[in-house]
Protein backbone atom coordinates (compact mmCIF):
# COMPACT_ATOMS: atom_id res chain seq x y z
CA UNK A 1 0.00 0.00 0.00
CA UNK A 2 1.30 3.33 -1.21
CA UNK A 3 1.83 5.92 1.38
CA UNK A 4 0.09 9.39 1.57
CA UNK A 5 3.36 11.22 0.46
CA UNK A 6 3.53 8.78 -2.87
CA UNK A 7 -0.45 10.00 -3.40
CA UNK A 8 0.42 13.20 -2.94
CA UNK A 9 3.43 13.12 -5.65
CA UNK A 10 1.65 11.55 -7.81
CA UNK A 11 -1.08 13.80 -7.67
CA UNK A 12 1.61 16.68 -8.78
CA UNK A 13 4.07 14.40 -10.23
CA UNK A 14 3.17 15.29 -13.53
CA UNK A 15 2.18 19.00 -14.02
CA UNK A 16 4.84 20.75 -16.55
CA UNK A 17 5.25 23.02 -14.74
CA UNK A 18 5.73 26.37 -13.90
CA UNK A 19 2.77 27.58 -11.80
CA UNK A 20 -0.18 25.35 -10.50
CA UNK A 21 -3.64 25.58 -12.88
CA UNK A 22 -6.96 24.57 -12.47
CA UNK A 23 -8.17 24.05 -16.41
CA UNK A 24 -11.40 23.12 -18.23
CA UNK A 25 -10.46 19.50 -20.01
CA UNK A 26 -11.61 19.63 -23.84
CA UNK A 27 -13.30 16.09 -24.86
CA UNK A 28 -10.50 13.83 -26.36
CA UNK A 29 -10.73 14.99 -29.52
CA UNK A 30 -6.70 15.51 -31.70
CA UNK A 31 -8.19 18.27 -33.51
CA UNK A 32 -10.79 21.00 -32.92
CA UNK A 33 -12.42 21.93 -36.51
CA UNK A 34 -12.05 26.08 -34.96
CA UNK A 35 -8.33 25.46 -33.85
CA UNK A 36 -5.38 27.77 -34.91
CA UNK A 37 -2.50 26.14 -37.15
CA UNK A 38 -0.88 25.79 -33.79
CA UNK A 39 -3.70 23.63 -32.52
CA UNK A 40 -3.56 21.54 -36.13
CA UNK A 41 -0.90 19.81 -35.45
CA UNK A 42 -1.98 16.02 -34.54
CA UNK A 43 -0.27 15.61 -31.27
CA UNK A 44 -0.81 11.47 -31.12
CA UNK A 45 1.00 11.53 -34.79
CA UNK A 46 3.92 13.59 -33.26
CA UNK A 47 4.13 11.14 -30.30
CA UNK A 48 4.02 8.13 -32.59
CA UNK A 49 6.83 9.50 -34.35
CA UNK A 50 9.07 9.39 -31.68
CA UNK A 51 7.63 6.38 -30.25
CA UNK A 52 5.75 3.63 -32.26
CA UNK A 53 4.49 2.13 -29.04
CA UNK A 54 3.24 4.62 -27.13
CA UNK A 55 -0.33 3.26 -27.19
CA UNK A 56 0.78 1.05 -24.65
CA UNK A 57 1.33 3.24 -22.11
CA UNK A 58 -1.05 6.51 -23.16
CA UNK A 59 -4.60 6.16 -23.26
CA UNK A 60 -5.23 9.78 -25.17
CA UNK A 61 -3.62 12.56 -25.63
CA UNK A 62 -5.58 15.85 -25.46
CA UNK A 63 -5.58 19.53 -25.76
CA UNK A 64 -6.98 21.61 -22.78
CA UNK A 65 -8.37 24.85 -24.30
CA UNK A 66 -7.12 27.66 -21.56
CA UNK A 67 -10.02 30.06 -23.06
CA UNK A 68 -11.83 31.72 -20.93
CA UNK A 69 -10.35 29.82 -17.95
CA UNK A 70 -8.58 33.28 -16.29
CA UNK A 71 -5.13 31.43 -16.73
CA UNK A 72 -2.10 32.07 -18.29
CA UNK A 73 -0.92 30.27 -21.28
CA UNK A 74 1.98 29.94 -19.56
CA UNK A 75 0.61 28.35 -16.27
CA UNK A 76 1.32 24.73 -17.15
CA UNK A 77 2.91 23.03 -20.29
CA UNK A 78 1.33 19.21 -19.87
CA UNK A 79 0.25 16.72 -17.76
CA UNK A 80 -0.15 13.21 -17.28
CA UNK A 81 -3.89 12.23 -15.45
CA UNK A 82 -5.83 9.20 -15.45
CA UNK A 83 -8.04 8.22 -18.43
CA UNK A 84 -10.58 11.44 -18.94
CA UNK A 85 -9.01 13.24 -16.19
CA UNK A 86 -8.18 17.01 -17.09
CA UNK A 87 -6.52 18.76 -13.74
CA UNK A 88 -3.10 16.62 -13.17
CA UNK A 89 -2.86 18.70 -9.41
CA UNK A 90 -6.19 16.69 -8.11
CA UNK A 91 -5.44 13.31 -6.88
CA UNK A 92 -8.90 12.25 -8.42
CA UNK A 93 -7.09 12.86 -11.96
CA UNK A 94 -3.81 11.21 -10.45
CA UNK A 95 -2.53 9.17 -13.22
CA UNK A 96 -2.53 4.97 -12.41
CA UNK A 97 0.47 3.31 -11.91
CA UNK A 98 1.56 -0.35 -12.48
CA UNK A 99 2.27 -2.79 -14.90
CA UNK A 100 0.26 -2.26 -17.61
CA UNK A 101 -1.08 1.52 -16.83
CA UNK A 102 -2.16 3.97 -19.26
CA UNK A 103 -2.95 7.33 -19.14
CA UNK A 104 -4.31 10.21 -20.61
CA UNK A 105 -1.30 13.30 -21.44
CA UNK A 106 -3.18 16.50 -21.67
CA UNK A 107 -1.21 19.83 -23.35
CA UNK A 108 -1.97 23.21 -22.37
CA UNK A 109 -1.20 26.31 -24.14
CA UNK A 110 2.33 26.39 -23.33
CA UNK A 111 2.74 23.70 -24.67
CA UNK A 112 1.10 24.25 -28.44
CA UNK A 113 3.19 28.22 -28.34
CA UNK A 114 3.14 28.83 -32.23
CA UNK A 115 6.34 31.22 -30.81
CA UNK A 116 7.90 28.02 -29.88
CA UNK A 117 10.61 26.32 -31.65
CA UNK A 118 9.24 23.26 -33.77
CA UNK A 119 10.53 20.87 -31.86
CA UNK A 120 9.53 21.97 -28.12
CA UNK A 121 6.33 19.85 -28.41
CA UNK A 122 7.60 16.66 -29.25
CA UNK A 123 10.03 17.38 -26.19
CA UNK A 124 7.16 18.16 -24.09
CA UNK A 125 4.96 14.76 -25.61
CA UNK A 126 8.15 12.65 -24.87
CA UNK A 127 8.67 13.99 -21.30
CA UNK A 128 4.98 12.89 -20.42
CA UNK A 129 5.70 9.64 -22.43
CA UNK A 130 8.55 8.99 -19.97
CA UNK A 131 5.85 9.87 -17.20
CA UNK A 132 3.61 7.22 -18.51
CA UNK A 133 6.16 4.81 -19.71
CA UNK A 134 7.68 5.04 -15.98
CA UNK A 135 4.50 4.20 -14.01
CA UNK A 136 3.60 1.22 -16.23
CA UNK A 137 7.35 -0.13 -15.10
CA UNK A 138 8.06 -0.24 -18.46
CA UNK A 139 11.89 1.33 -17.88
CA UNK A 140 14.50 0.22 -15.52
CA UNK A 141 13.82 3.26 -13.53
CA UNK A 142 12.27 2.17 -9.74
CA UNK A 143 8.75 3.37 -8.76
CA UNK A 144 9.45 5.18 -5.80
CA UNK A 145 8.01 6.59 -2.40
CA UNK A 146 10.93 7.96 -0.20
CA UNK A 147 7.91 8.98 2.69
CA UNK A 148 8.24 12.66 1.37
CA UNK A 149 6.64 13.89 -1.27
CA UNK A 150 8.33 17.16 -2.58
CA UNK A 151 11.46 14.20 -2.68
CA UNK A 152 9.05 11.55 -4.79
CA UNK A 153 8.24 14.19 -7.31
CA UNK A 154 12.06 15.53 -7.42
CA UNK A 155 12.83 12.21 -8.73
CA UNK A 156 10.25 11.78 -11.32
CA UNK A 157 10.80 14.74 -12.33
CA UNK A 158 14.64 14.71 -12.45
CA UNK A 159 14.77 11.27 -14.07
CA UNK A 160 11.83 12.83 -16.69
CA UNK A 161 13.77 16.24 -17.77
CA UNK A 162 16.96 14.58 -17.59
CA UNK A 163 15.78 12.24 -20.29
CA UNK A 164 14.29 14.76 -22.74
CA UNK A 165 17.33 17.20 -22.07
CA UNK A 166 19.79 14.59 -23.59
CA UNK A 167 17.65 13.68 -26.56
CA UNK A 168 17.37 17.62 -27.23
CA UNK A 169 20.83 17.89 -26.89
CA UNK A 170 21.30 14.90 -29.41
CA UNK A 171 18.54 16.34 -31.90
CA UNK A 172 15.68 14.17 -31.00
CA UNK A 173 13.12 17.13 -31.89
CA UNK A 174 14.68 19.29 -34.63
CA UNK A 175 14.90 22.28 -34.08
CA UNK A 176 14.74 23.83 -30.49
CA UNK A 177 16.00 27.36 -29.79
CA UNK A 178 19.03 28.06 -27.29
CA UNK A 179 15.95 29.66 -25.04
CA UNK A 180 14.54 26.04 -24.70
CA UNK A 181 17.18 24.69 -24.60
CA UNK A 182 18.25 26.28 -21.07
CA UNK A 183 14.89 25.86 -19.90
CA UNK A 184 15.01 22.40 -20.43
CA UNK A 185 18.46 22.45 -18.18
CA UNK A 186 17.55 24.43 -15.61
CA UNK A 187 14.35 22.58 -14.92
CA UNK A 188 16.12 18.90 -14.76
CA UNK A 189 18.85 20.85 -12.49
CA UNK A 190 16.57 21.49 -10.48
CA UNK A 191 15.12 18.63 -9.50
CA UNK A 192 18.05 17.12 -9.85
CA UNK A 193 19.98 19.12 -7.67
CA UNK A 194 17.49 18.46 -4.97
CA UNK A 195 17.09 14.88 -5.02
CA UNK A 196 20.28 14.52 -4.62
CA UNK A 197 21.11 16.82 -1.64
CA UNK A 198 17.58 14.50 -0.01
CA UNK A 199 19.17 11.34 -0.62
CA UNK A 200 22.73 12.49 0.67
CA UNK A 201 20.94 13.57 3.46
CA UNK A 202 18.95 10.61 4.41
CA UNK A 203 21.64 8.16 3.73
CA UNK A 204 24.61 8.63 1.67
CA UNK A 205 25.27 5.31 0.14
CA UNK A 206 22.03 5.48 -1.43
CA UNK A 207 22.79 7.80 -4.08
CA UNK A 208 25.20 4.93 -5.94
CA UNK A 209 21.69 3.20 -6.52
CA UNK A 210 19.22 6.19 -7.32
CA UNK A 211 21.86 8.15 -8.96
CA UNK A 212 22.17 5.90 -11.97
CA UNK A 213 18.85 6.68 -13.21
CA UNK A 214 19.35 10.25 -14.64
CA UNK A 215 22.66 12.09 -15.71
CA UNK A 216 24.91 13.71 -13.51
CA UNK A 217 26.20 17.37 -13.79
CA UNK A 218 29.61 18.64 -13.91
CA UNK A 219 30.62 22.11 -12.66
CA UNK A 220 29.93 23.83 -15.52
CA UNK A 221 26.34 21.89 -16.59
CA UNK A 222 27.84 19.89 -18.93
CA UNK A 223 26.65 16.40 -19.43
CA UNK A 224 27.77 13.05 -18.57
CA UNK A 225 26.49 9.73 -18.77
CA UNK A 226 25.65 8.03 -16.16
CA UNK A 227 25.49 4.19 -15.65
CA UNK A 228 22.39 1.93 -15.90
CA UNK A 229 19.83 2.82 -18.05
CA UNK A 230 20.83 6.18 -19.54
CA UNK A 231 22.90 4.70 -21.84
CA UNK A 232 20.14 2.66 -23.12
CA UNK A 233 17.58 5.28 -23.40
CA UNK A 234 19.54 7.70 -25.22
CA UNK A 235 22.37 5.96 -27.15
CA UNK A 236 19.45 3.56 -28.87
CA UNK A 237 19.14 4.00 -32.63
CA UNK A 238 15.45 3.04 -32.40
CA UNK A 239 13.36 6.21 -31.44
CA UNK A 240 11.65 4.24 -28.74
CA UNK A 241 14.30 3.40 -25.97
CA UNK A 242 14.62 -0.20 -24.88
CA UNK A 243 14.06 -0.63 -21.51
CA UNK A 244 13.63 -3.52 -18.73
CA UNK A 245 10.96 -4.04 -16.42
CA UNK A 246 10.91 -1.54 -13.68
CA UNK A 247 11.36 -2.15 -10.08
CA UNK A 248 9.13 -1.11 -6.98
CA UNK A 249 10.81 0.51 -4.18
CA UNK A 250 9.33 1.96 -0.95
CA UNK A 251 12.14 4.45 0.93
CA UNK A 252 16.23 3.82 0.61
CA UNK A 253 17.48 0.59 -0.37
């Protein structure tokens, strides 16, 4: 049984983040006959592109008109939320988890910015995929609940942006601009950055475990690979990453 800390990170595990959003969901529809060009792009085709088997882990994926909602576009980029869920902050839209999960990603109008570089929303579609991927144990990377759950959500996220920042920065999505680019960093450094100082809190030896499952940062941001699955994801010539089944694990090792 999953502790209240893992519901609660789940339950915000998945919001792209910047601010928190409470959003109106469309019905699950790819393409709204009034959309702009942005809008006419067919998300599930982009996604399929990048990963021909991402039916088995994604339900839907939807657009969340921001319209008349009273929030910015630039509130939230995605989210991952159970089938026909629209707000990924309430735990009733919580995406599932387990082998054999799949769940809805919803885009919001961050996320569909005709300003945006052409590639920033296949980098957004493959950061949920790695959401829903994840929870269906369908990498190597562990389901986690370390009893804390601003630390549960640092390491989805960290292992999530750490995986679309090294595809970016090996030209998984065309074109991105330098802008995105350092978004993209300074979001997985984040996270990153404060799993890490959790885990070397709690218990040091731990972090030769968790540590392996996203890339590590020099001094000066650069990259480096780390051991375990990285390799794997990112070094694969197939645009879906092979991957293992995932373990379950419930605090440190």
């Amino acid at each position: 049984m999953r502790s209240r800390a893992w519901a609660a990170a789940l339950a915000t595990l998945i919001p792209c983040v910047t601010q928190a959003a409470v959003l109106a969901a469309s019905s699950p529809s790819r393409i709204h006959p009034d959309s702009s060009s942005a809008r006419e792009i067919d998300s599930a085709a982009l996604l399929r592109s990048l990963h021909a088997d991402y039916e088995s882990y994604i339900h839907a994926v939807r657009i969340v008109p921001d319209e008349g909602s009273g929030v910015s576009k630039e509130a939230l980029y995605s989210g991952l939320v159970r089938a026909g869920g629209s707000d990924p902050r309430l735990r009733g839209d919580a995406p599932i988890s387990g082998s054999g999960a799949r769940n809805d990603i919803v885009l919001f109008g961050s996320a569909i910015d005709p300003a945006r570089a052409p590639g920033w929303r296949r980098l957004i579609l493959d950061h949920e995929y790695f959401h829903a991927r994840h929870l269906a144990k369908g990498w190597r990377t562990p389901l986690v609940d370390f009893g804390d759950g601003g630390a549960t959500h640092d390491f989805y996220e960290a292992a999530a942006w750490g995986y679309v920042w090294l595809r970016a920065l090996d030209g998984t999505y065309g074109d991105l601009s330098p802008a995105d680019l350092r978004e993209v960093r300074a979001l997985y450094e984040r996270h990153f950055q404060a799993i890490r100082a959790f885990i070397l809190k709690q218990q040091p030896s731990a972090w030769i475990h968790y540590g392996r499952f996203m890339p590590d940062m020099d001094g000066d941001g650069a990259r480096r690979q780390a051991p375990g699955e990285r390799d794997e994801v990112v070094r694969s010539t197939s645009r879906t990453a092979p991957g293992g089944a995932a373990g379950s694990s419930s605090g440190m090792p």
